[in-house]
N, C-alpha and C. Protein backbone atom coordinates (compact mmCIF):
# COMPACT_ATOMS: atom_id res chain seq x y z
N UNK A 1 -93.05 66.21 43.56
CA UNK A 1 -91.78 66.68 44.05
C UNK A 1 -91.08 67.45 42.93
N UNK A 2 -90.13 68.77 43.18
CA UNK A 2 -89.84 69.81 41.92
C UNK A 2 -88.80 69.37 42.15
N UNK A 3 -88.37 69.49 41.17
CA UNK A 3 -86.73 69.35 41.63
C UNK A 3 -85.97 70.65 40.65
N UNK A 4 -84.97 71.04 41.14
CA UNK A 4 -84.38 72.21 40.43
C UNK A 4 -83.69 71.52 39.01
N UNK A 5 -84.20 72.29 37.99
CA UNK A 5 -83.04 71.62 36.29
C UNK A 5 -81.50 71.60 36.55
N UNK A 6 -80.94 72.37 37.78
CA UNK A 6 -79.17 72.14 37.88
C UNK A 6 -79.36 70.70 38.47
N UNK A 7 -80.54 70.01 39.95
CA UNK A 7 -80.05 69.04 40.01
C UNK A 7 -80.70 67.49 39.24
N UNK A 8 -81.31 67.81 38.32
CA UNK A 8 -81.69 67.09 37.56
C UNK A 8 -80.50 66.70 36.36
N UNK A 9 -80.09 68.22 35.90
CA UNK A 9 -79.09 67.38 34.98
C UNK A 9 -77.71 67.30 35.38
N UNK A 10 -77.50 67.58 36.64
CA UNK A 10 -76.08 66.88 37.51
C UNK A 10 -76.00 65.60 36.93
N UNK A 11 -77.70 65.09 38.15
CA UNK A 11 -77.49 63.72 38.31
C UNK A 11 -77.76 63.06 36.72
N UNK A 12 -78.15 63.18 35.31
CA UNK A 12 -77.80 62.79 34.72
C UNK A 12 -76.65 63.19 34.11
N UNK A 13 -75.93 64.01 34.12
CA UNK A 13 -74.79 63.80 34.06
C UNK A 13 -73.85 62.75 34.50
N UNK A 14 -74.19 62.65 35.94
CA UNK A 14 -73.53 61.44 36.48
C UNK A 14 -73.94 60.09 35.98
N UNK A 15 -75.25 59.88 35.96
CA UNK A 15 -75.55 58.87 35.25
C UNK A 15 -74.51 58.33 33.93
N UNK A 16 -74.94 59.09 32.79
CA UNK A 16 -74.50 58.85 31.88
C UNK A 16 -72.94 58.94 31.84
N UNK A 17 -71.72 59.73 32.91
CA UNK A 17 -70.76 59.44 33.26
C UNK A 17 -69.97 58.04 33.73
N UNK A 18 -71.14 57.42 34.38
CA UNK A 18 -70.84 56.34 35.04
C UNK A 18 -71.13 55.22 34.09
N UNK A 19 -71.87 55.37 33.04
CA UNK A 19 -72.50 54.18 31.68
C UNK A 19 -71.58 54.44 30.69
N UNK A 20 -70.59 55.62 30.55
CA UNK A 20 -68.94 55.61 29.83
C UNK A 20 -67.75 54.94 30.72
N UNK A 21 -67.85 55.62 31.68
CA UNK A 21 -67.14 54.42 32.74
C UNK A 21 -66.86 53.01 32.32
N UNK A 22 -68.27 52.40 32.57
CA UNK A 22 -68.90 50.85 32.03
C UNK A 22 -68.15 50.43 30.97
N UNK A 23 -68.88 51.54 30.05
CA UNK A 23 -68.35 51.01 28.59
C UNK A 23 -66.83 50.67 28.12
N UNK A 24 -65.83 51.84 29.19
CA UNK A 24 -64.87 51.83 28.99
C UNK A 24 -63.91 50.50 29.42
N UNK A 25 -64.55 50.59 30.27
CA UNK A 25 -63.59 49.09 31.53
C UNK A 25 -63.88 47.72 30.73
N UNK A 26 -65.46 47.89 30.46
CA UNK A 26 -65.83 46.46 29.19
C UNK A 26 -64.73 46.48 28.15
N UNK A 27 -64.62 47.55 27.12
CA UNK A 27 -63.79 47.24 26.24
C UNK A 27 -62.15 47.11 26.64
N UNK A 28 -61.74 47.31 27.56
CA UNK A 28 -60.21 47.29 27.83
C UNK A 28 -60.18 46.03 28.27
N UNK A 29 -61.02 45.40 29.16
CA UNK A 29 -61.20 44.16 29.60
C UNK A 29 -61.34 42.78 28.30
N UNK A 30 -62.20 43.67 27.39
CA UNK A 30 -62.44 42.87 26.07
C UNK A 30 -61.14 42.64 25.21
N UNK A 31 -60.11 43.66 25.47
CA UNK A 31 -59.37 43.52 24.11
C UNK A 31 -57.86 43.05 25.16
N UNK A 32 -57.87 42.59 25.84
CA UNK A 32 -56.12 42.23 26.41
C UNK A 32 -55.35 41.27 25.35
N UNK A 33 -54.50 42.17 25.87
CA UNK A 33 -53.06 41.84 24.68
C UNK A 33 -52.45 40.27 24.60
N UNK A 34 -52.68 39.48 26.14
CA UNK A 34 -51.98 38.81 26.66
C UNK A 34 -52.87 37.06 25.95
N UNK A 35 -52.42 36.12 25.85
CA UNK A 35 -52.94 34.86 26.01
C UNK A 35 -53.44 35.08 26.81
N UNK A 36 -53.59 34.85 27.81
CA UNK A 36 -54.07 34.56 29.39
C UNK A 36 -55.30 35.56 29.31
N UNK A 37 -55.50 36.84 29.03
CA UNK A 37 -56.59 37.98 28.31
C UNK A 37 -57.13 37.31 28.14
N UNK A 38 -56.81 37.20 26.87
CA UNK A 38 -57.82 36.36 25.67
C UNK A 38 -58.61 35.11 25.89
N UNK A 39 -57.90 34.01 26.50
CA UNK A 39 -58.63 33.18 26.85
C UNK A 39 -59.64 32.87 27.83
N UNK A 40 -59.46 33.74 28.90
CA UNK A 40 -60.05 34.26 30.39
C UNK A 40 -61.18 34.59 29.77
N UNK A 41 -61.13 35.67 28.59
CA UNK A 41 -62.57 36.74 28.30
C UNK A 41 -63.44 35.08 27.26
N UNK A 42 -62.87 34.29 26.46
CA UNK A 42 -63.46 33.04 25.87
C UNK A 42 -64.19 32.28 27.21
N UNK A 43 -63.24 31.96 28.53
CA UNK A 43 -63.96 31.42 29.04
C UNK A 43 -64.98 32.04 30.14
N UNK A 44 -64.79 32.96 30.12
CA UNK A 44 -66.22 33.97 30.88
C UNK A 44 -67.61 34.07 29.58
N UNK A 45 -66.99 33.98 28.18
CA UNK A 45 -68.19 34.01 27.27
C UNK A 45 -69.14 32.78 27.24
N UNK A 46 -68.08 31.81 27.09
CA UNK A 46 -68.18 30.02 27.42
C UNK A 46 -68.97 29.88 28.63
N UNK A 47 -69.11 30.63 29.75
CA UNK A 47 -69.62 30.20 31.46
C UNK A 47 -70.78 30.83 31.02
N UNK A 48 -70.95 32.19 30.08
CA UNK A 48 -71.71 32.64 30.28
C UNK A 48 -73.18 32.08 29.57
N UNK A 49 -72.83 31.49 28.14
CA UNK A 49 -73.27 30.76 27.14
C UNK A 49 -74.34 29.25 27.69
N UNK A 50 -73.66 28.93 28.56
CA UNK A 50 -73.98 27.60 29.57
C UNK A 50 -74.93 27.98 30.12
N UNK A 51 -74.54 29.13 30.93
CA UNK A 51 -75.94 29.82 31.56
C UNK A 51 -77.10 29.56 31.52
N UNK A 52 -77.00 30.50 30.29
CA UNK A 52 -78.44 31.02 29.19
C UNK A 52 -78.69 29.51 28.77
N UNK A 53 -77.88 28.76 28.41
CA UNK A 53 -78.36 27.48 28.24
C UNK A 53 -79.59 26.41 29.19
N UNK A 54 -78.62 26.84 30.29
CA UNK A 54 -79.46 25.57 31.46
C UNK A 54 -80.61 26.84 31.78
N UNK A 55 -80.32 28.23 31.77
CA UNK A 55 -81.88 28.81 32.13
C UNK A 55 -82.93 28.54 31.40
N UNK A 56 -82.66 28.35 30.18
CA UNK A 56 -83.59 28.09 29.21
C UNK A 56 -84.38 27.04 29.20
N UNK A 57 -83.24 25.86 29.75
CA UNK A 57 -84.16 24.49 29.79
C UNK A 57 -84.55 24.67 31.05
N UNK A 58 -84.44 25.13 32.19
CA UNK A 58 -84.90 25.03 33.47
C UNK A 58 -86.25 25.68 33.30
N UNK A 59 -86.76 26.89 32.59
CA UNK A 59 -88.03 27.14 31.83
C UNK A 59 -88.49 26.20 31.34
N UNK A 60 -88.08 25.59 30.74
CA UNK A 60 -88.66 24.74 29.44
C UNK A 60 -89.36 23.59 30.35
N UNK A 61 -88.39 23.20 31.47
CA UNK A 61 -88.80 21.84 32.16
C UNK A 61 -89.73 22.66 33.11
N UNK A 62 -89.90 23.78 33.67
CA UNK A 62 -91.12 23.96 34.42
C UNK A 62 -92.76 24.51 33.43
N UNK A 63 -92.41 24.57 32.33
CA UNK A 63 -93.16 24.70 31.63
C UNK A 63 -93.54 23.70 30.73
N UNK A 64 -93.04 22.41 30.98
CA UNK A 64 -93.38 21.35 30.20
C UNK A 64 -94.98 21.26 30.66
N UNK A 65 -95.65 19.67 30.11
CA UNK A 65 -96.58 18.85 30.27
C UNK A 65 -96.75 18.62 31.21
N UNK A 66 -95.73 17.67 31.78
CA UNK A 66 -95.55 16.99 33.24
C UNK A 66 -95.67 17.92 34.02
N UNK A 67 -95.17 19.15 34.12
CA UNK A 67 -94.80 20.16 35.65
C UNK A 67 -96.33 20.68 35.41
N UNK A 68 -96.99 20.94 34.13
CA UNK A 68 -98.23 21.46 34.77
C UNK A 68 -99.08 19.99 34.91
N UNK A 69 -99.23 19.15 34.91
CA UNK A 69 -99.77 17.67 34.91
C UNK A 69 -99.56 17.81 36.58
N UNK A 70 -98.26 18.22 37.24
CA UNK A 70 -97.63 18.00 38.78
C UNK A 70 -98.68 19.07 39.51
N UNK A 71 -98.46 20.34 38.64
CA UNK A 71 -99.20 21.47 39.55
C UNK A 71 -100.81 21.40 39.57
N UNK A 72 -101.66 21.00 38.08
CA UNK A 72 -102.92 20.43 38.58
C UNK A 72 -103.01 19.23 39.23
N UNK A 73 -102.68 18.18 39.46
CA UNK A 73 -102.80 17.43 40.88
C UNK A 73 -102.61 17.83 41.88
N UNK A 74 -101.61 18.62 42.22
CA UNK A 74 -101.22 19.34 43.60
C UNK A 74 -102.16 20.43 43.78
């Protein structure tokens, strides 16, 4: 499929328009002035931290001994 170079670098244009966008709303979101800001963005880091936490062990426990010990019997 050809595609013409005007609409190739439109659409990255837009692309990369829309990934300053991003960037922009992240950092205004990141830096609020307010208590209530500040602590909101700690506890979205905090929810997020937990996450990555329990994903990690939820790997860990299907990748233990036992879970493959479970899956060769089954």
């Amino acid at each position: 499929m050809n595609m013409y170079p005007e609409f190739i670098s439109e659409e990255n244009r837009a692309k990369i328009k829309a990934e300053m966008d991003a960037i922009r709303l992240e950092e205004e979101a990141t830096q609020g002035d307010t208590l209530l800001d500040k602590n909101l963005a700690r506890l979205g880091d905090l929810m997020i931290s937990g996450g990555e936490k329990l994903r990690g062990l939820s790997h860990a426990a299907r990748d233990g001994s036992s879970a493959k010990l479970i899956n060769k019997a089954a």
